[in-house]
C-alpha atoms as a PDB file:
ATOM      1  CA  UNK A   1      -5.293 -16.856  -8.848  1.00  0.00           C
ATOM      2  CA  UNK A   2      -5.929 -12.809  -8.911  1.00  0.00           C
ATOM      3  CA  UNK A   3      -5.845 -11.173  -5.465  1.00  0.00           C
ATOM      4  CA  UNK A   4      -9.841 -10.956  -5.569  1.00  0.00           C
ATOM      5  CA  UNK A   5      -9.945 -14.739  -5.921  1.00  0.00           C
ATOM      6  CA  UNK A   6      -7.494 -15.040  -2.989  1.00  0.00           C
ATOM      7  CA  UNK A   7      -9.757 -12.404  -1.174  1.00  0.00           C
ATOM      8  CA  UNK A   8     -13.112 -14.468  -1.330  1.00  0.00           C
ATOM      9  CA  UNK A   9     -10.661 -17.917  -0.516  1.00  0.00           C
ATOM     10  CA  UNK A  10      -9.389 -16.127   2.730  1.00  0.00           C
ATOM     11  CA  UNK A  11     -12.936 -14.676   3.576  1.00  0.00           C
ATOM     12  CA  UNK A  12     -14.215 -18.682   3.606  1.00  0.00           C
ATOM     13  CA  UNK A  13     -11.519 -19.673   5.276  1.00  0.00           C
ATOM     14  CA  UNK A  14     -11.998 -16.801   8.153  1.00  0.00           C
ATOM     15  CA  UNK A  15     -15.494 -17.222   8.273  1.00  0.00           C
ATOM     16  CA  UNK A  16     -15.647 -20.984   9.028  1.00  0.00           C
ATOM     17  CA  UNK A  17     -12.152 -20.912  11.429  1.00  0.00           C
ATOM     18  CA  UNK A  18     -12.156 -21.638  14.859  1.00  0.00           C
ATOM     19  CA  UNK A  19      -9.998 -19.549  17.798  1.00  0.00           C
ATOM     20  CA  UNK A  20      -6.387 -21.189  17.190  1.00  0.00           C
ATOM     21  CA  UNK A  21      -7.056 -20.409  13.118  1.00  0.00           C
ATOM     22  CA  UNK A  22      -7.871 -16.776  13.724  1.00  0.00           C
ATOM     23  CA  UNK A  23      -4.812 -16.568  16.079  1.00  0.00           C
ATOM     24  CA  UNK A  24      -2.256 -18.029  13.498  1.00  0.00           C
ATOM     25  CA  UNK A  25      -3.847 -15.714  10.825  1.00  0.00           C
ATOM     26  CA  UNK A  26      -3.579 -12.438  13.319  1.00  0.00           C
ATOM     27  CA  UNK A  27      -0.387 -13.260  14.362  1.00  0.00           C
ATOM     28  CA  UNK A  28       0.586 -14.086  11.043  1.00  0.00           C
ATOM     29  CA  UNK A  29      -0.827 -10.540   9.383  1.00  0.00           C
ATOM     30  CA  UNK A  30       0.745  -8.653  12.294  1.00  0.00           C
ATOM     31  CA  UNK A  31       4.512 -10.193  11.826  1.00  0.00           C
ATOM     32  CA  UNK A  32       3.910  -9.501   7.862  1.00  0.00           C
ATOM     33  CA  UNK A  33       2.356  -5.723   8.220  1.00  0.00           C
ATOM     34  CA  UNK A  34       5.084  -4.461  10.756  1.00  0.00           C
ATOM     35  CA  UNK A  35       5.065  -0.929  10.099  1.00  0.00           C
ATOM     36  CA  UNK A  36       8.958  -0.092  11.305  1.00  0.00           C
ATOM     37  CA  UNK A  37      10.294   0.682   8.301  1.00  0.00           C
ATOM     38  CA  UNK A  38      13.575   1.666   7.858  1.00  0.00           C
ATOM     39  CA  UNK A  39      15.227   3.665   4.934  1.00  0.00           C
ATOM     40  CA  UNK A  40      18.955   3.177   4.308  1.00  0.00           C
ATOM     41  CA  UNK A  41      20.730   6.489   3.970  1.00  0.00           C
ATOM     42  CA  UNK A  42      21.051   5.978   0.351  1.00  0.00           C
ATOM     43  CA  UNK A  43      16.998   5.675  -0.440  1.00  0.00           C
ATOM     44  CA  UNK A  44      16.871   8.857   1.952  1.00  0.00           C
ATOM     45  CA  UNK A  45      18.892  10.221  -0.279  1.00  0.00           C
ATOM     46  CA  UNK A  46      17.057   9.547  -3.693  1.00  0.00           C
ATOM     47  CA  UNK A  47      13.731  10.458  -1.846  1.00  0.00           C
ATOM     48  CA  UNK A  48      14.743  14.108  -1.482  1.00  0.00           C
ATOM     49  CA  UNK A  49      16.008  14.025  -4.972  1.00  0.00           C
ATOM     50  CA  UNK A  50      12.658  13.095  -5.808  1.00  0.00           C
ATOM     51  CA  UNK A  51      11.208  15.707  -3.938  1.00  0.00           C
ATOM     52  CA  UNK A  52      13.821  18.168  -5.019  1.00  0.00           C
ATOM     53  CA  UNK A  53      12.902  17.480  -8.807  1.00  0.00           C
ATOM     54  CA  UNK A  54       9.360  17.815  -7.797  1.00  0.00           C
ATOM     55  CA  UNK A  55      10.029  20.940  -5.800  1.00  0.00           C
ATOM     56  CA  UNK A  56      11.880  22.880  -9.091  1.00  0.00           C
ATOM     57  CA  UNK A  57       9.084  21.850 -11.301  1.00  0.00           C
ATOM     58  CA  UNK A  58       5.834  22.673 -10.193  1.00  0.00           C
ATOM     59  CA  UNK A  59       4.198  22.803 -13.307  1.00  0.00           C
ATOM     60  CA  UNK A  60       4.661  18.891 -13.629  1.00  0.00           C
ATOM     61  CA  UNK A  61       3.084  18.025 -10.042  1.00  0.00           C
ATOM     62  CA  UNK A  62      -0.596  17.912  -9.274  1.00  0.00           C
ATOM     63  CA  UNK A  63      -3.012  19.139  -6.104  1.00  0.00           C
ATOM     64  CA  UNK A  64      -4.467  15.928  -4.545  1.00  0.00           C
ATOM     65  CA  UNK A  65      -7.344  17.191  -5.981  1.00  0.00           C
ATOM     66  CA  UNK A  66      -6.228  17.172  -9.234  1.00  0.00           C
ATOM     67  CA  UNK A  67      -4.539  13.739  -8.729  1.00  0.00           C
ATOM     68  CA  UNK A  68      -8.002  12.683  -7.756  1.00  0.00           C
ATOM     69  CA  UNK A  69      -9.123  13.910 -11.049  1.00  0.00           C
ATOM     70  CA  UNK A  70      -6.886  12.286 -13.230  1.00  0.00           C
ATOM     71  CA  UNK A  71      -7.071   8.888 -11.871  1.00  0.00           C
ATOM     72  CA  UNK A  72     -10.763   9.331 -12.166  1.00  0.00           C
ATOM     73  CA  UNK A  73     -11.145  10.370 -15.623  1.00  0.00           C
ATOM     74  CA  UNK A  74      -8.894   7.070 -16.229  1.00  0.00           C
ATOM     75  CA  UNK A  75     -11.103   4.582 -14.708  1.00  0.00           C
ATOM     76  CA  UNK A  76     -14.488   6.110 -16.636  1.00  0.00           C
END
């Protein structure tokens, strides 16, 4: 099932659930998106390589804007 499929399944399912549903799915959705992230020194690490590779090479990045542009241009 593609994530579009699941989408319309879960909008059925919300729209016909009664108040212990909804509270299973919101406490369910808030356990799965908690946002305290933590990076291990090492990924710290290979994210400012990243950015330091990014950093020398300018000519390789793009503006948001241009970012924008590209991923447009892609999708026409």
């Amino acid at each position: 099932m593609v994530i579009t499929d699941k989408k319309l399944v879960l909008k059925e399912i919300i729209e016909n659930a009664d108040e212990k549903l909804m509270s299973l799915m919101i406490a369910l959705a808030n356990e799965y998106n908690d946002n305290d992230q933590e990076y291990s020194k090492e990924e710290i690490e290979e994210f400012d390589k990243i950015k330091d590779e990014m950093l020398a090479h300018p000519e390789t990045t793009f503006t948001v804007q241009e970012a924008h542009e590209q991923i447009r241009n892609k999708k026409r």
